[in-house]
N, C-alpha and C. Protein backbone atom coordinates (compact mmCIF):
# COMPACT_ATOMS: atom_id res chain seq x y z
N UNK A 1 -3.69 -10.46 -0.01
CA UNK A 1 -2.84 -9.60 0.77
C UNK A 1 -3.35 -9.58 2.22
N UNK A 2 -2.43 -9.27 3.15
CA UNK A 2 -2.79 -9.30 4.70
C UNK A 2 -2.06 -8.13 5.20
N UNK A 3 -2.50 -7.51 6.43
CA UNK A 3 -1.76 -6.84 6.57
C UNK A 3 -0.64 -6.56 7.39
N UNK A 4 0.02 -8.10 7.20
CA UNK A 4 1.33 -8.13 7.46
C UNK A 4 2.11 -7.42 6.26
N UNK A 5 1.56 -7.92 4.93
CA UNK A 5 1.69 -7.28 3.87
C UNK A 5 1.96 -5.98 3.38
N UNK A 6 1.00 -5.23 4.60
CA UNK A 6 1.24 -3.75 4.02
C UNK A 6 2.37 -3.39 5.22
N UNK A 7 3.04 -4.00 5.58
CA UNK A 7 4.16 -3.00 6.22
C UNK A 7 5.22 -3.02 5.36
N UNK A 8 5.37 -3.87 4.19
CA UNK A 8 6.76 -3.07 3.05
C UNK A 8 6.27 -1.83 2.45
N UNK A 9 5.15 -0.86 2.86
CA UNK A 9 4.75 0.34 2.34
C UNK A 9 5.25 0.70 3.62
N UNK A 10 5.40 0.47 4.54
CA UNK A 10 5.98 1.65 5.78
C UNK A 10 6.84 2.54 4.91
N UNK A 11 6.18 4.12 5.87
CA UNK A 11 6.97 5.32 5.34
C UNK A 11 7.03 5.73 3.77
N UNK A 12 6.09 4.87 2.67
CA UNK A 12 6.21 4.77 1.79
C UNK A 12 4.57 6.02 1.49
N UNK A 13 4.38 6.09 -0.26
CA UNK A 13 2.84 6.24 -0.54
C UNK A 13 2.31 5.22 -1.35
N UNK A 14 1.36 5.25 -1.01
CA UNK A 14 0.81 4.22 -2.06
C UNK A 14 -0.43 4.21 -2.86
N UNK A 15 -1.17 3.90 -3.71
CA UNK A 15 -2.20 4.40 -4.41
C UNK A 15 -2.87 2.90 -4.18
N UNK A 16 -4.21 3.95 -3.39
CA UNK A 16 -5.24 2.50 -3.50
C UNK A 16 -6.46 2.88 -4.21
N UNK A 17 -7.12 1.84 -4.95
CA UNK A 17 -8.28 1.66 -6.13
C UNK A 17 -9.20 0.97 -5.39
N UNK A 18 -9.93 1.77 -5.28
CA UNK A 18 -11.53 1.26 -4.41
C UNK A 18 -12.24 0.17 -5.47
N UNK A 19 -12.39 -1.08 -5.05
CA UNK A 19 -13.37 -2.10 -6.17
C UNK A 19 -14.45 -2.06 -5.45
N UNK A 20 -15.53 -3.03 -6.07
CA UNK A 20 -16.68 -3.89 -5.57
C UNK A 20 -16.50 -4.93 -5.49
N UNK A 21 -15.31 -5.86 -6.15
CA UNK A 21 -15.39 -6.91 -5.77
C UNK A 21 -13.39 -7.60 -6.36
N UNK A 22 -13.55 -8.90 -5.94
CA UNK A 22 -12.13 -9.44 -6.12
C UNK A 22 -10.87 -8.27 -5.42
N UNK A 23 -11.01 -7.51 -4.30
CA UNK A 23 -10.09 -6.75 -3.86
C UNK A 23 -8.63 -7.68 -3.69
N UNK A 24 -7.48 -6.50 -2.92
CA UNK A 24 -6.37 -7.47 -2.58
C UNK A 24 -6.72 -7.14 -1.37
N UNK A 25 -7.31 -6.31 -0.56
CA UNK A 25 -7.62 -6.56 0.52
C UNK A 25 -8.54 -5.84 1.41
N UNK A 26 -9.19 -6.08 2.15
CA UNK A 26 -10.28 -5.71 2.71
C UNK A 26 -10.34 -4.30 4.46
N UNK A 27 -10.32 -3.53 3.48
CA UNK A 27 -10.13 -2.20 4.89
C UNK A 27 -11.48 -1.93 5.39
N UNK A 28 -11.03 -1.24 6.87
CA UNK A 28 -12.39 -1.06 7.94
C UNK A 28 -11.56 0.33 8.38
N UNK A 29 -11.96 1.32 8.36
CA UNK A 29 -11.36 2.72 8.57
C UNK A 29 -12.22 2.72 10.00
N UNK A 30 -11.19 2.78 11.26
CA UNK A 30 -11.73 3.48 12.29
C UNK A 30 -10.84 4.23 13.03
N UNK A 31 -11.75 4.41 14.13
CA UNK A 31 -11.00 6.05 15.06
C UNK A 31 -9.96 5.39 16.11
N UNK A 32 -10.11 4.28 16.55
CA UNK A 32 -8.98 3.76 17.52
C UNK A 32 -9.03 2.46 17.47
N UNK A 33 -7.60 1.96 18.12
CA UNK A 33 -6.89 0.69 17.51
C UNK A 33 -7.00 0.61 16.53
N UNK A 34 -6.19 1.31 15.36
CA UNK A 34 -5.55 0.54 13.56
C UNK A 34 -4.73 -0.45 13.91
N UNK A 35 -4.44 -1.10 13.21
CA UNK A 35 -3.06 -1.40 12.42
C UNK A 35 -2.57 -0.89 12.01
N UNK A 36 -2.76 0.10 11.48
CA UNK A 36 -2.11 1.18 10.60
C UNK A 36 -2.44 2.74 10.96
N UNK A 37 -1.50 3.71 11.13
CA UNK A 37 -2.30 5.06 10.66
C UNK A 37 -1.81 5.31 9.22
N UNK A 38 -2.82 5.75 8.38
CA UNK A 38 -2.53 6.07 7.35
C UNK A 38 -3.18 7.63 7.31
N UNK A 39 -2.14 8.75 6.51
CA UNK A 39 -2.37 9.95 6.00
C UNK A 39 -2.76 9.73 4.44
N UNK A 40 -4.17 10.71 4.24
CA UNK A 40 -4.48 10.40 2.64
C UNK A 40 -3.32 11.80 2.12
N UNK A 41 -2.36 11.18 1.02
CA UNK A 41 -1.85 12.01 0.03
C UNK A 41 -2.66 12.82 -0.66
N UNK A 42 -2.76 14.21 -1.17
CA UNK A 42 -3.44 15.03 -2.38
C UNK A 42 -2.70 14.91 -3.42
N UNK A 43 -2.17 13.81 -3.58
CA UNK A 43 -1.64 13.44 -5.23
C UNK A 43 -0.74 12.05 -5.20
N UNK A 44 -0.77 11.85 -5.92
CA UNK A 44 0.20 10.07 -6.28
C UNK A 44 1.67 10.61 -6.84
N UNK A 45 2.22 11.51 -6.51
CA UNK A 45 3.78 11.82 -7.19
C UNK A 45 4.24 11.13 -5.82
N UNK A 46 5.28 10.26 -7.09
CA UNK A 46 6.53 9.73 -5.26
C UNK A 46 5.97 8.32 -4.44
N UNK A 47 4.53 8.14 -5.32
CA UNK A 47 4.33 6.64 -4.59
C UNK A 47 4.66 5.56 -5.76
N UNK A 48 4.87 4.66 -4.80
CA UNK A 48 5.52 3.16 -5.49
C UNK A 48 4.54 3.02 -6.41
N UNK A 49 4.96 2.00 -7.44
CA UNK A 49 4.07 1.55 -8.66
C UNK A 49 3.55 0.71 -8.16
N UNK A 50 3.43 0.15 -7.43
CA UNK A 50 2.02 -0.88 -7.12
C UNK A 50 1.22 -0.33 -6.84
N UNK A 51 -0.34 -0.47 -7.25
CA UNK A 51 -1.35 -0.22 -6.50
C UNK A 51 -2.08 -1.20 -6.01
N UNK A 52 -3.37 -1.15 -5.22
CA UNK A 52 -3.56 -1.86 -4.25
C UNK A 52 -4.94 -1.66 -4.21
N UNK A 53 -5.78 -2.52 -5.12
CA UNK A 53 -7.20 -2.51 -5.10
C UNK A 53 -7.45 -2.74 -3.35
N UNK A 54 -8.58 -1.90 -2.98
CA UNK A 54 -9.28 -2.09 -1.66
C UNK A 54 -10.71 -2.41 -1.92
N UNK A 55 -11.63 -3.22 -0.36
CA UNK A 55 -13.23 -2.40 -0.45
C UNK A 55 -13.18 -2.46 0.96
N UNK A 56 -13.92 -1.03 1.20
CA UNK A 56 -14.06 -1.04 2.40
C UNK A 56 -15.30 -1.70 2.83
N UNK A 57 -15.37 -2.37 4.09
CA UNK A 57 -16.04 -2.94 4.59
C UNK A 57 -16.49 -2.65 6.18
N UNK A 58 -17.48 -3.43 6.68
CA UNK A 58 -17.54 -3.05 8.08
C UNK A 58 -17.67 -4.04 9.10
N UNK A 59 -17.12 -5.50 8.37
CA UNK A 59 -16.94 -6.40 9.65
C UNK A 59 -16.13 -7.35 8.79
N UNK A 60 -15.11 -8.23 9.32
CA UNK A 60 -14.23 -9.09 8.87
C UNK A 60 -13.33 -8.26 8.01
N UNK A 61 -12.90 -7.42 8.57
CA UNK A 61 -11.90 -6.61 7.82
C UNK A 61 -9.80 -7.46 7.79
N UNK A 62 -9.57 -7.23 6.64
CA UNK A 62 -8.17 -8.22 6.93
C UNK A 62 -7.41 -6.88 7.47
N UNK A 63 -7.61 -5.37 7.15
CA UNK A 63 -6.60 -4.43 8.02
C UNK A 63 -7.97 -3.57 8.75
N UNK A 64 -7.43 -2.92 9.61
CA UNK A 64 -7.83 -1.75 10.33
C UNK A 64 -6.83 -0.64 10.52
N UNK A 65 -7.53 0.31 9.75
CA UNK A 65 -6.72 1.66 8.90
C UNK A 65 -7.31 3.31 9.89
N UNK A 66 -6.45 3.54 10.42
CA UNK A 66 -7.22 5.14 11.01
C UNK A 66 -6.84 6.08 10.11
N UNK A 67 -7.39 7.46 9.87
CA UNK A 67 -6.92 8.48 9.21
C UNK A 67 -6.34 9.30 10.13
N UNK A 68 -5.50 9.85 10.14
CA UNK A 68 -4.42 11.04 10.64
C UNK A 68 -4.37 12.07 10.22
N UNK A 69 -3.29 13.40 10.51
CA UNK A 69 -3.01 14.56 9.84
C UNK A 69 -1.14 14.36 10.14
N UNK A 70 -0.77 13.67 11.27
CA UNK A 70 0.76 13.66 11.17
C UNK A 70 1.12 11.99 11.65
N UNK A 71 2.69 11.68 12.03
CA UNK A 71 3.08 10.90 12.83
C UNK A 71 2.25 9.25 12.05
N UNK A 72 1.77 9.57 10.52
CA UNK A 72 1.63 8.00 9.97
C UNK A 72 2.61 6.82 9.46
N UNK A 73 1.36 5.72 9.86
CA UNK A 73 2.93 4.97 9.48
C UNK A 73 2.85 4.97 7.70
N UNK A 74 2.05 4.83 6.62
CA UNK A 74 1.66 5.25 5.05
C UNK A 74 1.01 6.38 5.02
N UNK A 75 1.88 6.70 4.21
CA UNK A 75 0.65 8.02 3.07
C UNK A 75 0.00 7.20 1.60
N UNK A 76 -1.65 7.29 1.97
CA UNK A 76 -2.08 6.43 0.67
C UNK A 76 -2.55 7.58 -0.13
N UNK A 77 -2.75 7.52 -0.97
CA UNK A 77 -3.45 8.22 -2.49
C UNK A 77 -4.68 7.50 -2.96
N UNK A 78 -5.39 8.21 -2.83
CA UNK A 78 -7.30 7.47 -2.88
C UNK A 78 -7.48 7.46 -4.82
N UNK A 79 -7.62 6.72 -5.13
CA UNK A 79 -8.06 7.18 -6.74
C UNK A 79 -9.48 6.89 -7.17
């Protein structure tokens, strides 16, 4: 997965599964310039059935993900 990939979750939620290894794709959570803002959901009601193994990492990341409180482009669900 790339994260050209994650824009068919625009406006969507989605549930991501933290691995150690074989992810679909590789996140770097920072404070400016994402690719993404993502809001964490307090529950998985209302998100799509895919989920979306992650590991976060801290260099060679395939997305760059900020956390928010409004104005995101996903709401993910941490499991």
């Amino acid at each position: 997965m790339r994260k050209e990939d994650l824009a068919k979750f625009k406006g969507k939620k989605v549930v991501f599964k933290k691995v150690t290894s074989f992810p679909d794709i590789k996140v770097k959570f920072v404070t400016s310039f994402p690719d993404y803002k993502i809001k964490v959901a307090s529950d998985k009601s209302f998100a799509v059935s895919e989920v979306v193994k992650y590991q976060e990492v801290t260099s060679f990341p395939d997305v760059q993900l900020q956390k928010v409180t409004s104005f995101e482009d996903i709401q993910i669900y941490f499991e």
